[in-house]
Protein backbone atom coordinates (compact mmCIF):
# COMPACT_ATOMS: atom_id res chain seq x y z
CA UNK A 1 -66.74 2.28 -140.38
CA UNK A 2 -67.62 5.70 -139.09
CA UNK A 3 -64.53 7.81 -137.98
CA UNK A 4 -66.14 8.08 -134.55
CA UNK A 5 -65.13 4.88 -134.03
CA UNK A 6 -61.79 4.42 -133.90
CA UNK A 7 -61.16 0.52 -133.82
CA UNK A 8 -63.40 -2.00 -135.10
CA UNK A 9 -65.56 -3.47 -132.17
CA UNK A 10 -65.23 -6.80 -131.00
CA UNK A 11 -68.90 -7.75 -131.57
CA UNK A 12 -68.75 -6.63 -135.39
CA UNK A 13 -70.57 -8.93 -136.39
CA UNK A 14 -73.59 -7.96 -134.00
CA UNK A 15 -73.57 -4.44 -134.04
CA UNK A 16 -74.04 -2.61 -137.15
CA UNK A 17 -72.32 0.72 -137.92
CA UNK A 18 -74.96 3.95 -137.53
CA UNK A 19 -76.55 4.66 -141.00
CA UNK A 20 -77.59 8.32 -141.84
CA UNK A 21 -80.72 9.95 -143.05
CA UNK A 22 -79.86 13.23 -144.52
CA UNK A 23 -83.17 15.65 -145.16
CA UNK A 24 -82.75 18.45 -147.48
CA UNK A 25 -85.03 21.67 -147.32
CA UNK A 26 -84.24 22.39 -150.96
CA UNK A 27 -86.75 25.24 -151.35
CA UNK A 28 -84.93 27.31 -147.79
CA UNK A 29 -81.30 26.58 -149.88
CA UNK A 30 -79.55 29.96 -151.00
CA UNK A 31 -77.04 27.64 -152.68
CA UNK A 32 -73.95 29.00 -151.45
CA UNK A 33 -72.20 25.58 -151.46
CA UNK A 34 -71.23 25.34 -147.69
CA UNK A 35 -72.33 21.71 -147.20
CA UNK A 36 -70.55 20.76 -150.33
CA UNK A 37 -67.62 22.45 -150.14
CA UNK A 38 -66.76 21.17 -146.33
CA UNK A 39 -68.43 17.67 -146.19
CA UNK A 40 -65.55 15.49 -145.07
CA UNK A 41 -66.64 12.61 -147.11
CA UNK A 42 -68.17 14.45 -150.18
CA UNK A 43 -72.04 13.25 -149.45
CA UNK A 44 -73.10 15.71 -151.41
CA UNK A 45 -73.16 17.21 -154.77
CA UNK A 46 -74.71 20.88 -156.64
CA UNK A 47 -77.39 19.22 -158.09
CA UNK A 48 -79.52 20.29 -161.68
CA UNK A 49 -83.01 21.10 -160.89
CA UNK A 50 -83.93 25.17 -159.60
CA UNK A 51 -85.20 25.67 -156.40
CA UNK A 52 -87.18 28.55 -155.66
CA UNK A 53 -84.81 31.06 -154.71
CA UNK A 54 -83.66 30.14 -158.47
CA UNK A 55 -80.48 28.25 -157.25
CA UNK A 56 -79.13 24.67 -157.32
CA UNK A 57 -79.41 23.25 -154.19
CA UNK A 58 -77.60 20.11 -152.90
CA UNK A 59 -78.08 16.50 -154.27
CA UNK A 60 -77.26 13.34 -152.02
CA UNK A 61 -74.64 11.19 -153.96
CA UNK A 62 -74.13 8.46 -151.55
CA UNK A 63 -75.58 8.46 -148.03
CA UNK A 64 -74.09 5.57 -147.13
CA UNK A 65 -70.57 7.37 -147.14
CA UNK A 66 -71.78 9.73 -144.71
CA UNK A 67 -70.36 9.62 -140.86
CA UNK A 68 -72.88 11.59 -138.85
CA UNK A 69 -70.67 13.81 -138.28
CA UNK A 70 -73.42 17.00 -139.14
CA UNK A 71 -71.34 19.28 -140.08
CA UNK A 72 -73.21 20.28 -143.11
CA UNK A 73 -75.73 21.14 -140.84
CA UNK A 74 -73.28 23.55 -138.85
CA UNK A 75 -72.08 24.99 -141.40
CA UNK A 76 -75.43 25.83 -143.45
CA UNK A 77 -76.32 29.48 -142.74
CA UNK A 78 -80.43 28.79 -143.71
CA UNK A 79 -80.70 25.56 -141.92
CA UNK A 80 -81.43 24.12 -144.76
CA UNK A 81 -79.99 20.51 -144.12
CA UNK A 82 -79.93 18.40 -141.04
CA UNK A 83 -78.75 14.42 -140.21
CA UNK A 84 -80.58 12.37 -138.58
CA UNK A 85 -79.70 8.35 -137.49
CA UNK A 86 -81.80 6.09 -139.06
CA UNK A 87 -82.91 3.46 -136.58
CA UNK A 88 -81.31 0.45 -136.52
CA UNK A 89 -83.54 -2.90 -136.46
CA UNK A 90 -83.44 -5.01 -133.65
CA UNK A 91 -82.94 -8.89 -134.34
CA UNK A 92 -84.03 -11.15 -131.45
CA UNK A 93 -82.64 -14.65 -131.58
């Protein structure tokens, strides 16, 4: 459950919880570990390939532990990573 919410809802089993899409810019990465370092839930991880800038930028471990809460994104000097919702599917019955 994301910590924005702070009790489960009611309707659980009709709504689902927000899912996040997390886009790195790998190549605008300087690789100075911000988004690591300060992700609440430890989303993400230095990763082993070189960018261009000759660095190691992020790696996503598990994007379903992330909360939306975008603070790598406010905390990246290059703007190299952003979080987006994913959009949720809508079941008629």
């Amino acid at each position: 459950m994301p910590e924005r919410i702070k009790h489960v809802p009611l309707d659980i089993e009709k709504v689902k919880p927000p899912r996040a899409e997390i886009h790195l810019i790998k190549n605008q990465c300087k690789g100075c570990g911000y988004c690591i370092e300060f992700c609440p839930k430890k989303v993400l991880e230095e990763s082993e390939e070189i960018n261009a800038r000759g660095v190691h930028p992020p790696k996503i471990v598990n994007e379903d532990k992330c909360i939306l809460c975008s603070f790598c994104s406010a905390v990246c000097p290059d703007f190299a990573i952003f979080v987006l919702e994913k959009k949720q599917e809508e079941t008629k019955k």
